[in-house]
PDB file of N, CA and C in Angstrom:
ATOM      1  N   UNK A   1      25.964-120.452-109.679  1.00  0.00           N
ATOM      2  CA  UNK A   1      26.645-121.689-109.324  1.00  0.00           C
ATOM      3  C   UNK A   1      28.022-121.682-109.990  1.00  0.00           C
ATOM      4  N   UNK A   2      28.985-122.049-109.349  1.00  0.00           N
ATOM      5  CA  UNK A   2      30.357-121.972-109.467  1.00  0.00           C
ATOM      6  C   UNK A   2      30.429-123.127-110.648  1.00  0.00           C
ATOM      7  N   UNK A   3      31.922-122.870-111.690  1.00  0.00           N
ATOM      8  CA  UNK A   3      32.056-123.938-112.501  1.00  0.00           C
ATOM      9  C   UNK A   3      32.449-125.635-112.050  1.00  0.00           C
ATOM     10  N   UNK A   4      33.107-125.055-111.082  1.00  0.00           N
ATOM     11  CA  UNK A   4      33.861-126.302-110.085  1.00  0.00           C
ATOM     12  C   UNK A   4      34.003-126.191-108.943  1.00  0.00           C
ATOM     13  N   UNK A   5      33.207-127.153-107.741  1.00  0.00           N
ATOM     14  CA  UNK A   5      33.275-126.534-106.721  1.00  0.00           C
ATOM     15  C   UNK A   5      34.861-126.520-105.979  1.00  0.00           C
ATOM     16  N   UNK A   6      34.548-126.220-104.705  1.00  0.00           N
ATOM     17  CA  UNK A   6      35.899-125.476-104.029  1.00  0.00           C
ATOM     18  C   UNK A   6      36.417-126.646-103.456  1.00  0.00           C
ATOM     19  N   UNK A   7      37.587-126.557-103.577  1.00  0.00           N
ATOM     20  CA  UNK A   7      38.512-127.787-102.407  1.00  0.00           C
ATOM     21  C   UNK A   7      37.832-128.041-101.232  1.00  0.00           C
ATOM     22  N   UNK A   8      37.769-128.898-100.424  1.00  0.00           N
ATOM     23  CA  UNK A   8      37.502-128.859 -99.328  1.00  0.00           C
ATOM     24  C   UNK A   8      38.763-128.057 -98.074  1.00  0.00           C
ATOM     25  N   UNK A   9      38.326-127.103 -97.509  1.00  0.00           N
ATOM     26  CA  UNK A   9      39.520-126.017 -96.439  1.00  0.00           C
ATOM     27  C   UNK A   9      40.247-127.790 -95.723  1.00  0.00           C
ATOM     28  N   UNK A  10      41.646-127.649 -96.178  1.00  0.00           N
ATOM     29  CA  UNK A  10      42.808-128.446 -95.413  1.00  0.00           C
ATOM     30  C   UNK A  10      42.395-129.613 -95.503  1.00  0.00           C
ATOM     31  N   UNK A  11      41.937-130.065 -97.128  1.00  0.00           N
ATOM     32  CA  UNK A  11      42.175-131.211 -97.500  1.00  0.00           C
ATOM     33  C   UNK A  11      43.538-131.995 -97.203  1.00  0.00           C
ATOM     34  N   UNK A  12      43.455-133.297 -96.609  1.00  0.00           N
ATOM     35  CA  UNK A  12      44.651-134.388 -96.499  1.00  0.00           C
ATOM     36  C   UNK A  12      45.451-134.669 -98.057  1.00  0.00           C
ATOM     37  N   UNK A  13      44.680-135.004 -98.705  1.00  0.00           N
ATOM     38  CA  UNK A  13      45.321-135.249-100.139  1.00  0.00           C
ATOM     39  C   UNK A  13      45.897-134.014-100.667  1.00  0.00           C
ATOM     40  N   UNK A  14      45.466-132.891-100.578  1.00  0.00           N
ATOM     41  CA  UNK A  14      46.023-131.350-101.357  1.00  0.00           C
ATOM     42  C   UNK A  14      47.689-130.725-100.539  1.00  0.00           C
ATOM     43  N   UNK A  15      47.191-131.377 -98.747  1.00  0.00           N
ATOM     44  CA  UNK A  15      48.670-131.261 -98.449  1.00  0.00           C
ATOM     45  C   UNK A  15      49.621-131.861 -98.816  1.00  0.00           C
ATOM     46  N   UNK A  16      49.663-133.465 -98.600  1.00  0.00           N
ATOM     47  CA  UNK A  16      50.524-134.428 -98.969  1.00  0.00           C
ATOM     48  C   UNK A  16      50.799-134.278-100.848  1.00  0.00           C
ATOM     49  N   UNK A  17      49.735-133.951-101.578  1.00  0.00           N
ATOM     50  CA  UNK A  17      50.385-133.035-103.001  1.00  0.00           C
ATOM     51  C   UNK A  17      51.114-132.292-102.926  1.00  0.00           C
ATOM     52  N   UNK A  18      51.238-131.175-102.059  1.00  0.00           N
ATOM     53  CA  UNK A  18      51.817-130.182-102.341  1.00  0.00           C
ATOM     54  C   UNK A  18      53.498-130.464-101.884  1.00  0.00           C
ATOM     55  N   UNK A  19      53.714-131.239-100.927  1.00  0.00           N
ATOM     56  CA  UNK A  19      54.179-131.944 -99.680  1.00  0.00           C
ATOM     57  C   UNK A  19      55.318-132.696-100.569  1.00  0.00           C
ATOM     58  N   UNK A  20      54.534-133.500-101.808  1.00  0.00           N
ATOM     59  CA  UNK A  20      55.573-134.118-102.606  1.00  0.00           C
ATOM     60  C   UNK A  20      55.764-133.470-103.816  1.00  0.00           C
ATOM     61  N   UNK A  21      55.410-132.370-104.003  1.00  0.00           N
ATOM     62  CA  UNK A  21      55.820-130.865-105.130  1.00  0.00           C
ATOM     63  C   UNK A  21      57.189-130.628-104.293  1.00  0.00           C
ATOM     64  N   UNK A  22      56.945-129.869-102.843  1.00  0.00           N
ATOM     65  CA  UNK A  22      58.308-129.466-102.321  1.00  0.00           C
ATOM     66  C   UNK A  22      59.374-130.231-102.592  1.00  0.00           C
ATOM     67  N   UNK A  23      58.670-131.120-101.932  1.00  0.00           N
ATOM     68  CA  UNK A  23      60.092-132.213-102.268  1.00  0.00           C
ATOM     69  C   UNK A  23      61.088-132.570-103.347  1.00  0.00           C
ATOM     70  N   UNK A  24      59.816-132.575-104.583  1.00  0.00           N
ATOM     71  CA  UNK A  24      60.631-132.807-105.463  1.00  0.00           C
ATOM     72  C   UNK A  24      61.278-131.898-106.351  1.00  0.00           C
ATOM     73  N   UNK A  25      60.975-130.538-105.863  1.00  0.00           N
ATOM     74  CA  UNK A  25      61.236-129.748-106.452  1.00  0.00           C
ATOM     75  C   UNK A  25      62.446-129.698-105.542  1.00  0.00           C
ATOM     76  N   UNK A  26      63.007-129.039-104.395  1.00  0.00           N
ATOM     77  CA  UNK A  26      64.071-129.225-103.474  1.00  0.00           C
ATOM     78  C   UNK A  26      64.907-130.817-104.271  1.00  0.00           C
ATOM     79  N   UNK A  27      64.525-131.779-104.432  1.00  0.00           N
ATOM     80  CA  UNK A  27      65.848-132.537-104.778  1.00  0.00           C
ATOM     81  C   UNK A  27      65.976-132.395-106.148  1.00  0.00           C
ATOM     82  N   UNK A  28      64.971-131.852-107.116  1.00  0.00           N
ATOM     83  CA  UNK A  28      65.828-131.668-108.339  1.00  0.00           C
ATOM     84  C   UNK A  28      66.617-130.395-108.603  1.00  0.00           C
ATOM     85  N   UNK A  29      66.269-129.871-107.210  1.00  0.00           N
ATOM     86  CA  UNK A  29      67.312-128.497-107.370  1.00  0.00           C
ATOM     87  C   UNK A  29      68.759-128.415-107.058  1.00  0.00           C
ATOM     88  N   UNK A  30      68.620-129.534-106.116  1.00  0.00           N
ATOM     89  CA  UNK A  30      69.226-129.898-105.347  1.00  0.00           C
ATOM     90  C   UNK A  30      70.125-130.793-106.238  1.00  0.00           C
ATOM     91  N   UNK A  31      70.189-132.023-107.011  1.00  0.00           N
ATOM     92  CA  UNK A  31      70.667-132.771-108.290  1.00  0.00           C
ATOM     93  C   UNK A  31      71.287-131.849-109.227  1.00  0.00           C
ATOM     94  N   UNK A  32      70.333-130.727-109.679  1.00  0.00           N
ATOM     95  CA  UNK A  32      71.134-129.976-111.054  1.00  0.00           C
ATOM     96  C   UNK A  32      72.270-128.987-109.628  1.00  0.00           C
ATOM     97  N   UNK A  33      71.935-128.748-109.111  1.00  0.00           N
ATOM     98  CA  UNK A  33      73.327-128.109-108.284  1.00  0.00           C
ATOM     99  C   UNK A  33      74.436-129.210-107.982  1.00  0.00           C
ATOM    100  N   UNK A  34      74.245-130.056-108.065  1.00  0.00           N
ATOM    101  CA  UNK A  34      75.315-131.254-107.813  1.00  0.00           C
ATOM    102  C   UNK A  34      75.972-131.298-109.289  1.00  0.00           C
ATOM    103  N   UNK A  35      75.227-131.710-110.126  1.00  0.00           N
ATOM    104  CA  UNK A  35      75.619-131.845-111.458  1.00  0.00           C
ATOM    105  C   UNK A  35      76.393-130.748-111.769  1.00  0.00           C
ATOM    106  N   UNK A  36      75.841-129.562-111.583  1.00  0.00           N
ATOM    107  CA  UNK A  36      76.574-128.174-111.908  1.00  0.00           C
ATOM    108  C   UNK A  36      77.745-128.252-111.409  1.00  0.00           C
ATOM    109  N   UNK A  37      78.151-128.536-110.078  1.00  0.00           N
ATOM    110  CA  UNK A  37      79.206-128.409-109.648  1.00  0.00           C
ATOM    111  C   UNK A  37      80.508-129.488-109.834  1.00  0.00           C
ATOM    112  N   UNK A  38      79.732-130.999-110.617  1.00  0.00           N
ATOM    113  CA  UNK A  38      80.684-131.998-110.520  1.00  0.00           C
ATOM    114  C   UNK A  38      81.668-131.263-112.350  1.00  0.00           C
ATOM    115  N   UNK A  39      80.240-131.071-113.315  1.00  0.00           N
ATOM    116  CA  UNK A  39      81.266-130.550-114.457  1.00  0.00           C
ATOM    117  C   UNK A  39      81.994-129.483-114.572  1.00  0.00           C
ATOM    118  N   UNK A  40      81.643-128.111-113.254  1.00  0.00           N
ATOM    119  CA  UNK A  40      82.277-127.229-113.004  1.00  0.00           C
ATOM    120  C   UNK A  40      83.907-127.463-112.520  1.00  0.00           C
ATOM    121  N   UNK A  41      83.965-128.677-112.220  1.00  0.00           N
ATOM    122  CA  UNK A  41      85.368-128.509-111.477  1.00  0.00           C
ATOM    123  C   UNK A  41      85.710-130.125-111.803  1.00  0.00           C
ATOM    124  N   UNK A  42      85.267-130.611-113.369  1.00  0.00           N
ATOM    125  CA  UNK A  42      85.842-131.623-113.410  1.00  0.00           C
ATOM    126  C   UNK A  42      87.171-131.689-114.203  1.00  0.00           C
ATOM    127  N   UNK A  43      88.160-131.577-114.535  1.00  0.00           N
ATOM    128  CA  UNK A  43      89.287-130.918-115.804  1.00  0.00           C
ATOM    129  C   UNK A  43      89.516-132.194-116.883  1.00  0.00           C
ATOM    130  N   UNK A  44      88.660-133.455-116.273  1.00  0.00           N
ATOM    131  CA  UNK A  44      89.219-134.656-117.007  1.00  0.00           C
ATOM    132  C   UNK A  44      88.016-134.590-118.157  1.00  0.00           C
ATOM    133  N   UNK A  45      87.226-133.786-118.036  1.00  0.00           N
ATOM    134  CA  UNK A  45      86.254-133.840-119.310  1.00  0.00           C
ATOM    135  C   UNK A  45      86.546-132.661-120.573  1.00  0.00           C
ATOM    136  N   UNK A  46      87.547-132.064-119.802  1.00  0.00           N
ATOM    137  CA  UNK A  46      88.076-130.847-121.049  1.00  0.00           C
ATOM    138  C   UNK A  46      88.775-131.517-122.251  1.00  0.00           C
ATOM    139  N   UNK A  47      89.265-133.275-122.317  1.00  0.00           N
ATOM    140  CA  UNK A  47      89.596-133.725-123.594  1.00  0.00           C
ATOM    141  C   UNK A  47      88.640-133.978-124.267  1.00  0.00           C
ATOM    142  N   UNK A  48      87.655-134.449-123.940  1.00  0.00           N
ATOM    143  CA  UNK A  48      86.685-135.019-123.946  1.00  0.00           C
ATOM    144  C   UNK A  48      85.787-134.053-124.777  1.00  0.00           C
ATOM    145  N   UNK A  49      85.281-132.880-124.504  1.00  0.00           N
ATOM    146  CA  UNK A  49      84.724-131.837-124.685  1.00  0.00           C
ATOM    147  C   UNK A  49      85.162-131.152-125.942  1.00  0.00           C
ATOM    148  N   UNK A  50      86.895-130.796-125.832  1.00  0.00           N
ATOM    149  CA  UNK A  50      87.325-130.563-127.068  1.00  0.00           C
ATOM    150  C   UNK A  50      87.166-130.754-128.143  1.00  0.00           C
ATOM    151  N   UNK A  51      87.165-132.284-128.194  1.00  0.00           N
ATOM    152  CA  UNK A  51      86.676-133.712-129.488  1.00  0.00           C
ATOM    153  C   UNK A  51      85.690-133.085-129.475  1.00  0.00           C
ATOM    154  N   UNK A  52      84.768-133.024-128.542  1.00  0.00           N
ATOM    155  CA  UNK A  52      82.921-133.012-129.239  1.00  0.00           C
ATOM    156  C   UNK A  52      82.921-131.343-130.131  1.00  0.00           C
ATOM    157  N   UNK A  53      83.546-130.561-129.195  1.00  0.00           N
ATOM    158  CA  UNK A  53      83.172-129.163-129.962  1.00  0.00           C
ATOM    159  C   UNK A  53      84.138-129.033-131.261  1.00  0.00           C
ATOM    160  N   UNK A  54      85.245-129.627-131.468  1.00  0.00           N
ATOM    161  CA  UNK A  54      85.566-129.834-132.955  1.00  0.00           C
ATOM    162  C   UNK A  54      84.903-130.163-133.297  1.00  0.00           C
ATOM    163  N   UNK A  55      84.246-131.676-133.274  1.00  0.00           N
ATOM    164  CA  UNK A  55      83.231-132.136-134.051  1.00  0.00           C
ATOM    165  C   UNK A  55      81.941-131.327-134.565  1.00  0.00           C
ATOM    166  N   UNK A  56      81.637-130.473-133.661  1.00  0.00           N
ATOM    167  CA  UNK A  56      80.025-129.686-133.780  1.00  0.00           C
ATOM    168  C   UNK A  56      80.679-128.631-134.638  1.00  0.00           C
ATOM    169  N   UNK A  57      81.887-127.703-134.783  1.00  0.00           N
ATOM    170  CA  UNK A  57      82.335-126.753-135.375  1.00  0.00           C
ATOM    171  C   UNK A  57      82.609-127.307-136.740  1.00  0.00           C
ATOM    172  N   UNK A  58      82.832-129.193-137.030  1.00  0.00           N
ATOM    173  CA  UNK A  58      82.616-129.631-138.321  1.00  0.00           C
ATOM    174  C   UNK A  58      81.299-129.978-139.170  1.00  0.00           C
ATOM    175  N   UNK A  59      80.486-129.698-138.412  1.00  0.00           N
ATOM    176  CA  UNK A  59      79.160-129.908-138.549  1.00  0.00           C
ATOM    177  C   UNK A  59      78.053-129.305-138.607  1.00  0.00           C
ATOM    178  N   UNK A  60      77.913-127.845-139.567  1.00  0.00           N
ATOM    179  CA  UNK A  60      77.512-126.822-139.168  1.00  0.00           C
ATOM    180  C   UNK A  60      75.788-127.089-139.063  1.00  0.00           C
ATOM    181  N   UNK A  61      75.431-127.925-139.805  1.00  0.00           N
ATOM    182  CA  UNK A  61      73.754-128.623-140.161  1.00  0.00           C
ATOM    183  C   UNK A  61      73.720-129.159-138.484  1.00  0.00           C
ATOM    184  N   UNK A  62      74.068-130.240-138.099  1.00  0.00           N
ATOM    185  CA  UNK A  62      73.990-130.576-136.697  1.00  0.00           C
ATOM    186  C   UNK A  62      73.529-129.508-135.085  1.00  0.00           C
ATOM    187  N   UNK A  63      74.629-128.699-135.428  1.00  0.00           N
ATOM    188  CA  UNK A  63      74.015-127.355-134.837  1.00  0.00           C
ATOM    189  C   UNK A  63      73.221-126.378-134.787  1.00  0.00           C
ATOM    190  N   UNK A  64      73.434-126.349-136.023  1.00  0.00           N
ATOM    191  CA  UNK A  64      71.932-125.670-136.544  1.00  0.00           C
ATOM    192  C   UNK A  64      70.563-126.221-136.290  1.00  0.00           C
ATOM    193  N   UNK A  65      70.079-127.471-136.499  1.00  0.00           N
ATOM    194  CA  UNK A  65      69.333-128.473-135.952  1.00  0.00           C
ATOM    195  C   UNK A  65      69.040-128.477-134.091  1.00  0.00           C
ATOM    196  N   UNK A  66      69.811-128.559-133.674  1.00  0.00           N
ATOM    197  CA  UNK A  66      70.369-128.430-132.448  1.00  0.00           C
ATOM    198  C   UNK A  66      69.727-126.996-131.665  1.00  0.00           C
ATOM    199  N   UNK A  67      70.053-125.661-132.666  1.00  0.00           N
ATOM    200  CA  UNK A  67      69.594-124.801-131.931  1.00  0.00           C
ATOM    201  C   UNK A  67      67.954-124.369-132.438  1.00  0.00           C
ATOM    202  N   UNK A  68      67.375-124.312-133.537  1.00  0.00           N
ATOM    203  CA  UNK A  68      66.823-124.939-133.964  1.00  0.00           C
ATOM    204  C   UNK A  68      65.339-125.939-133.567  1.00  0.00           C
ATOM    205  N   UNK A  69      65.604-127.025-132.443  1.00  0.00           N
ATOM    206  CA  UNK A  69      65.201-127.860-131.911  1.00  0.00           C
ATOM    207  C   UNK A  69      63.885-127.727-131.230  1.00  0.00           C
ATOM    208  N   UNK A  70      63.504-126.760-130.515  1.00  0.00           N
ATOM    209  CA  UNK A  70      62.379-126.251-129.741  1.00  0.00           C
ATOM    210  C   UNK A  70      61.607-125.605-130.660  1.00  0.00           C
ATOM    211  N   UNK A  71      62.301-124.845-131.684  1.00  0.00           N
ATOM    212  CA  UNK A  71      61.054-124.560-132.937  1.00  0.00           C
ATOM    213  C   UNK A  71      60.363-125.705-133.537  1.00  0.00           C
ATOM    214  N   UNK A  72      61.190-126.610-133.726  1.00  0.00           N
ATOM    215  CA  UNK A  72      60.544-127.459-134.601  1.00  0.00           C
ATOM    216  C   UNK A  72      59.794-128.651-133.513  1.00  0.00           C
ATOM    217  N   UNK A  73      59.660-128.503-132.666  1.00  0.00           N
ATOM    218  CA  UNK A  73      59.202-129.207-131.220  1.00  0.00           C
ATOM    219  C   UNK A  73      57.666-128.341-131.126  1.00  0.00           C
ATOM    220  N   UNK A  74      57.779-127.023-130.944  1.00  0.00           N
ATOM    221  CA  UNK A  74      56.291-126.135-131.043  1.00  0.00           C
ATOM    222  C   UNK A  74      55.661-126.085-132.376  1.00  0.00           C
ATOM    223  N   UNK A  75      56.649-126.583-133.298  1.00  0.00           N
ATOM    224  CA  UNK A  75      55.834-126.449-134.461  1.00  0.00           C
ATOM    225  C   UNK A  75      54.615-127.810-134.673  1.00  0.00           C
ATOM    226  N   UNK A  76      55.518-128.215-134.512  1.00  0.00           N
ATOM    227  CA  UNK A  76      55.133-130.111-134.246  1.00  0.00           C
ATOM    228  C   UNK A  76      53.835-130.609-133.523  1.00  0.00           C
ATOM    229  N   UNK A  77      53.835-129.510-132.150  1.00  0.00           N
ATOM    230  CA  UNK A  77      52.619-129.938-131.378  1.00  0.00           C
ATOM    231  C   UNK A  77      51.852-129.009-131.645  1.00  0.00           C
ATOM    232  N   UNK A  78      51.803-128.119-132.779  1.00  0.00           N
ATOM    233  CA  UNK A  78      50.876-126.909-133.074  1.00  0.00           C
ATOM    234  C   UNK A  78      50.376-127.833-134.293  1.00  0.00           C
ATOM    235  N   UNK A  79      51.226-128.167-135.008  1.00  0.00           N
ATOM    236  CA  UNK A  79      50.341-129.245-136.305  1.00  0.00           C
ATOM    237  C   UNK A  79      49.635-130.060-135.689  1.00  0.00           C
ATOM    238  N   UNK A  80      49.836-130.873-134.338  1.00  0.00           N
ATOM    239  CA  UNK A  80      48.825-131.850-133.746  1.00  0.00           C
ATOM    240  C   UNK A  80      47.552-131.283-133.381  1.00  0.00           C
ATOM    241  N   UNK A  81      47.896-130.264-132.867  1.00  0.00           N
ATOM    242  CA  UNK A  81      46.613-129.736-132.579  1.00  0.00           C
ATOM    243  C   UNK A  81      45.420-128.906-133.663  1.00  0.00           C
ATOM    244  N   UNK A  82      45.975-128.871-134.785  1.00  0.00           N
ATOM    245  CA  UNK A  82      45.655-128.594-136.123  1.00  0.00           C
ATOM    246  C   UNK A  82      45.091-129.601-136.330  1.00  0.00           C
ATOM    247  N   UNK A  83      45.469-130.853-136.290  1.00  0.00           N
ATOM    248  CA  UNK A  83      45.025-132.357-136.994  1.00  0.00           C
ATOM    249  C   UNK A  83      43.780-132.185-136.040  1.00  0.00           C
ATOM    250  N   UNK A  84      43.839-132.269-134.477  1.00  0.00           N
ATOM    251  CA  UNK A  84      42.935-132.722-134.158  1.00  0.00           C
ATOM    252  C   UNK A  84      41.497-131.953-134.391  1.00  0.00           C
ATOM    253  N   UNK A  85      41.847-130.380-134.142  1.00  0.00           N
ATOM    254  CA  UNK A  85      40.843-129.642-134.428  1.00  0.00           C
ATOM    255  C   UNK A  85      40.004-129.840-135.915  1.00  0.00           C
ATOM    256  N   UNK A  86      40.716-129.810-136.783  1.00  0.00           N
ATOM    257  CA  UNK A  86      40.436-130.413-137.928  1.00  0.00           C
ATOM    258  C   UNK A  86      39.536-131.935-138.145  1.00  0.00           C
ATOM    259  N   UNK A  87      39.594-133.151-137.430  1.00  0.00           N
ATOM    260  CA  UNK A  87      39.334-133.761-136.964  1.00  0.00           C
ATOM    261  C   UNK A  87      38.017-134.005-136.294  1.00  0.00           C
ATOM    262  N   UNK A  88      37.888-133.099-134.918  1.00  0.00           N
ATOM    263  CA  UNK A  88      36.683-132.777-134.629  1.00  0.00           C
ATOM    264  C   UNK A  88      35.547-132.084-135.209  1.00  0.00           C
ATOM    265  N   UNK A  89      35.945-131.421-136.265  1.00  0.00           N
ATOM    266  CA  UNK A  89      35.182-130.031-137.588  1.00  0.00           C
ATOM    267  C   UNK A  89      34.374-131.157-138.424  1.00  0.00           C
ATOM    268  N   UNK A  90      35.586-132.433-138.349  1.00  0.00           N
ATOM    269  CA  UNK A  90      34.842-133.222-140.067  1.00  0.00           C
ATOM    270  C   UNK A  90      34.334-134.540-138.900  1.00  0.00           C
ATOM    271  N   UNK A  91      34.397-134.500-137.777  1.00  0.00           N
ATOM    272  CA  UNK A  91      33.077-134.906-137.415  1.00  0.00           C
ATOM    273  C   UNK A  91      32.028-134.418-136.611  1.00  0.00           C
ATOM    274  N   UNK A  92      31.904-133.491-136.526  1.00  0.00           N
ATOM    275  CA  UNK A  92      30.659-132.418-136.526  1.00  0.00           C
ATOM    276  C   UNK A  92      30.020-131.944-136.854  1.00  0.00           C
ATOM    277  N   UNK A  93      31.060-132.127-138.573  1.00  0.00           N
ATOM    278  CA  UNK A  93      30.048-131.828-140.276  1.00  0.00           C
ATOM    279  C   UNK A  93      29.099-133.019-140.510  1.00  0.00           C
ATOM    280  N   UNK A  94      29.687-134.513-139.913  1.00  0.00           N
ATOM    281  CA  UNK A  94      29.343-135.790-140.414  1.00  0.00           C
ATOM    282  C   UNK A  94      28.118-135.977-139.639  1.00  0.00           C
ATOM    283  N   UNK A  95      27.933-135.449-138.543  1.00  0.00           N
ATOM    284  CA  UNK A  95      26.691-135.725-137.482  1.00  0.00           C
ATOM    285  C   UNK A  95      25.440-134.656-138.112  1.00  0.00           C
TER     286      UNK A  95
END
């Protein structure tokens, strides 16, 4: 016996899922290509930009932090999952 049985062949709900996957995948591709192209060819944000990257080149901790960021993001949800496992141990000892 199977763990989970099988979809039903050309389920209504599994199309219309998939149906609004395309979709939304097509307009957020569709958005970051817009976006891409409005700061690609905008020149009024090059003052703008300047200021910020002085600022980050005065700030070497900020950046560092910054790049940085996704480590301490996996580290973060690796301690949660530490807590919880931990968690479930000391009540499994308690039962």
């Amino acid at each position: 016996m199977p763990d989970h049985p099988a979809p039903h062949a050309g389920a209504p709900h599994s199309l219309r899922r998939w149906g609004a996957f395309v979709a939304l995948t097509v307009g957020s591709a569709a958005l970051a290509a817009a976006l891409y192209a409005v700061v690609l060819h905008t020149d009024a944000l090059d003052p703008a930009l300047a200021v910020f990257y002085r600022w980050l080149c005065a700030h070497p901790v900020v950046t560092g932090l910054m790049a940085f960021s996704p480590l301490f993001a996996v580290m973060l949800v690796g301690w949660g999952y530490a807590e919880r496992a931990r968690r479930r141990r000391k009540q499994l000892a308690d039962h």
